[in-house]
C-alpha atoms as a PDB file:
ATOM      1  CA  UNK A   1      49.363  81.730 -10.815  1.00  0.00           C
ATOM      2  CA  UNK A   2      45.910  81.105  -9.093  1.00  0.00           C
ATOM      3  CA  UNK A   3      43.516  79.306 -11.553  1.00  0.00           C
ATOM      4  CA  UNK A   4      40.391  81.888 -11.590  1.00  0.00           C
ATOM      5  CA  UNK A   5      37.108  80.261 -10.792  1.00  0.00           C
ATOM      6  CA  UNK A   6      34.878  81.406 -13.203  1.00  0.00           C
ATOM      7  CA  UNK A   7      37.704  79.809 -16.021  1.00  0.00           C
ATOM      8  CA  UNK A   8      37.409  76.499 -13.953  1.00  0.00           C
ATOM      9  CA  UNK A   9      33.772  76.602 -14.052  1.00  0.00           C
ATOM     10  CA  UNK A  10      33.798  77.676 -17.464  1.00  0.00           C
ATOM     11  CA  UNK A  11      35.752  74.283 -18.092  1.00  0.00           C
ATOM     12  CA  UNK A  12      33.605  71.818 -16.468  1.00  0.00           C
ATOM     13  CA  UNK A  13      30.625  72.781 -18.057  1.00  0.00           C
ATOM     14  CA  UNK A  14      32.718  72.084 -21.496  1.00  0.00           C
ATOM     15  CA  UNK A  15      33.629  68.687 -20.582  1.00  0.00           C
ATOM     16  CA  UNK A  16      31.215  67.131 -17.775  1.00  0.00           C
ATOM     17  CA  UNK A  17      29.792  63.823 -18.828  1.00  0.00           C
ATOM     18  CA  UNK A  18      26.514  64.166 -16.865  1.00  0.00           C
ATOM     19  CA  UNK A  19      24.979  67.366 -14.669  1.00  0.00           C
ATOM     20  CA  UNK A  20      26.476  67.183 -11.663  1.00  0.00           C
ATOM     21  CA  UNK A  21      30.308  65.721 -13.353  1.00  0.00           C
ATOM     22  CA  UNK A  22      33.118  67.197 -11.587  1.00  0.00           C
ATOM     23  CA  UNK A  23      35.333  64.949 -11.440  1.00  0.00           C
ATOM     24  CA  UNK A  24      35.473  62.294 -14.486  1.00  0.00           C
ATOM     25  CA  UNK A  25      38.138  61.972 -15.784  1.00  0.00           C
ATOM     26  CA  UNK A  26      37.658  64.176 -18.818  1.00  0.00           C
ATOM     27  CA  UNK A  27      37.151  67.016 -16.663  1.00  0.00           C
ATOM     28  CA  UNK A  28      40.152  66.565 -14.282  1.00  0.00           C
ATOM     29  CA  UNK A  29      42.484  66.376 -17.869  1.00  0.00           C
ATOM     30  CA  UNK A  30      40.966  69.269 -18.653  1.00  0.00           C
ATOM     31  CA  UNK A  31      41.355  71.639 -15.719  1.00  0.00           C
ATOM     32  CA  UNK A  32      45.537  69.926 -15.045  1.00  0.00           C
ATOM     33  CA  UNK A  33      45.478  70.833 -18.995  1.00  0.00           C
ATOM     34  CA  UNK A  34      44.513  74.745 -17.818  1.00  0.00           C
ATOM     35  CA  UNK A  35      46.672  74.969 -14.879  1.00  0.00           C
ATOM     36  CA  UNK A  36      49.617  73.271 -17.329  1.00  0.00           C
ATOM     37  CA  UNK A  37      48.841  76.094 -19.524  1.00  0.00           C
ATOM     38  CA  UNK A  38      48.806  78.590 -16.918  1.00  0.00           C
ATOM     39  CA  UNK A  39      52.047  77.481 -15.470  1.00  0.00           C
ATOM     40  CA  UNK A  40      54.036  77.684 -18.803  1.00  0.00           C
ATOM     41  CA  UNK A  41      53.103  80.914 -19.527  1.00  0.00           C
ATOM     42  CA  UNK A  42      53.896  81.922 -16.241  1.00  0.00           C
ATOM     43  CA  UNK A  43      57.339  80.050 -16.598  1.00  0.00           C
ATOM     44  CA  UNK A  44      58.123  82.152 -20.245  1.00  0.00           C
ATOM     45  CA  UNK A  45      58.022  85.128 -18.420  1.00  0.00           C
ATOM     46  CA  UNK A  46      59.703  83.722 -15.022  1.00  0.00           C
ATOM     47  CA  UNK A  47      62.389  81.457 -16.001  1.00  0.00           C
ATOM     48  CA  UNK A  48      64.322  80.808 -12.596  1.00  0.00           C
ATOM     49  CA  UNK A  49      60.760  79.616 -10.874  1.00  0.00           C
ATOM     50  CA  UNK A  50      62.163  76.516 -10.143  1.00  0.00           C
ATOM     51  CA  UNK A  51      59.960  75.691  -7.483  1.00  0.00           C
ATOM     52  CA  UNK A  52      56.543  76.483 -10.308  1.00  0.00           C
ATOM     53  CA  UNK A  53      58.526  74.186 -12.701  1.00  0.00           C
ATOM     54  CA  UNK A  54      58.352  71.209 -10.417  1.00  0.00           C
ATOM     55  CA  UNK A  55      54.979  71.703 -10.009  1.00  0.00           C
ATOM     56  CA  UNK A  56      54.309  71.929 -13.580  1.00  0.00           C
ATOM     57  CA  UNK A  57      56.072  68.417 -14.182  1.00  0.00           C
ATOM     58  CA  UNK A  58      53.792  66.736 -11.282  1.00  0.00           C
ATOM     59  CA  UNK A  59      50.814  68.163 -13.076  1.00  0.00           C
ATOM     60  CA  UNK A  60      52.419  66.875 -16.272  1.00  0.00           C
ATOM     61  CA  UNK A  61      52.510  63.471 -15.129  1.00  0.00           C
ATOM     62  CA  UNK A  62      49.401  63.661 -12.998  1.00  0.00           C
ATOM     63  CA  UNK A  63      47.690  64.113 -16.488  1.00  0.00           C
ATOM     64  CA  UNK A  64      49.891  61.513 -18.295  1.00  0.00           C
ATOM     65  CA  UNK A  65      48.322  59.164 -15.971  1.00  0.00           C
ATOM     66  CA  UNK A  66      44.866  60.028 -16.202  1.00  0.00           C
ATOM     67  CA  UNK A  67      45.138  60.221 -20.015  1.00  0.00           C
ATOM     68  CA  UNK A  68      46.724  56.334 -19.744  1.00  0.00           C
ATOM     69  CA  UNK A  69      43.560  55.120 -17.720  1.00  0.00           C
ATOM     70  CA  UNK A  70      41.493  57.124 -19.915  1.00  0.00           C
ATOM     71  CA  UNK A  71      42.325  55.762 -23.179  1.00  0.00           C
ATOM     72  CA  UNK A  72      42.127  51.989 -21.591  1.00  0.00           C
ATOM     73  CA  UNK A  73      38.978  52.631 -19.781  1.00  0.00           C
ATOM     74  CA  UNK A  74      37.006  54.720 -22.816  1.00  0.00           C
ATOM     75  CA  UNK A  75      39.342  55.238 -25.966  1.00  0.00           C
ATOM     76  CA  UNK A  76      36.442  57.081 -27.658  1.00  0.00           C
ATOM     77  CA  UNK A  77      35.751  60.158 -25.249  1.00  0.00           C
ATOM     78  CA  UNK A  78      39.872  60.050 -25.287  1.00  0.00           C
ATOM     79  CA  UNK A  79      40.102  60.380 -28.681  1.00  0.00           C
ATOM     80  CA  UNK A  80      37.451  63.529 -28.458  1.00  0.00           C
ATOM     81  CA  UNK A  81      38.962  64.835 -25.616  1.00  0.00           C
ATOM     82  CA  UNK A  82      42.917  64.943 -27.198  1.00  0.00           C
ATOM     83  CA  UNK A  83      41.391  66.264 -29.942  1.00  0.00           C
ATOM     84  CA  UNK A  84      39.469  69.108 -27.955  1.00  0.00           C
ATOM     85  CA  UNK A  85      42.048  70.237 -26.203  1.00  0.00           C
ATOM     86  CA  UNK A  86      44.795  69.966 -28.978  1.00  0.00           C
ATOM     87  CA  UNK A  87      47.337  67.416 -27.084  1.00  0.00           C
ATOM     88  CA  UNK A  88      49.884  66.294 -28.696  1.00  0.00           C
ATOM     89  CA  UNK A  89      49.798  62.006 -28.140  1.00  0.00           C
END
């Protein structure tokens, strides 16, 4: 269940604003929207992880609340960036 590193670089040179972004929020949506992803696979396949399933919902509504301050803040680059990923909001 360890995010790989080269997938998190990989995803912060997809979404970073400027050259040295790593933590705007597009790009911290974007890497809780890989972990999420990684998680729920992880959760198909496991189904009594209860303890991974907890931390799935934090990460849930860790991103919930970035998305929220991202669509007051910017509604363009959250448009782009639910559209990107393929969120469903």
């Amino acid at each position: 269940m360890v995010f790989p590193k080269e997938k998190k670089k990989e995803i912060i040179e997809k979404f970073k604003i400027h050259e040295k972004d790593t933590g705007s929020a597009a790009v911290q949506i974007a890497l809780l929207t890989g972990r999420i992803n990684s998680l729920t696979e992880h959760l198909k396949v496991q189904r009594k992880d209860f303890h991974s399933r907890e931390g799935l919902l934090k990460l849930v509504g860790q991103r919930r609340r970035l998305l929220n301050y991202l669509k007051n803040s910017n509604l363009n680059l959250y448009k782009n960036l639910i559209k990107e990923l393929d969120l469903r909001r």
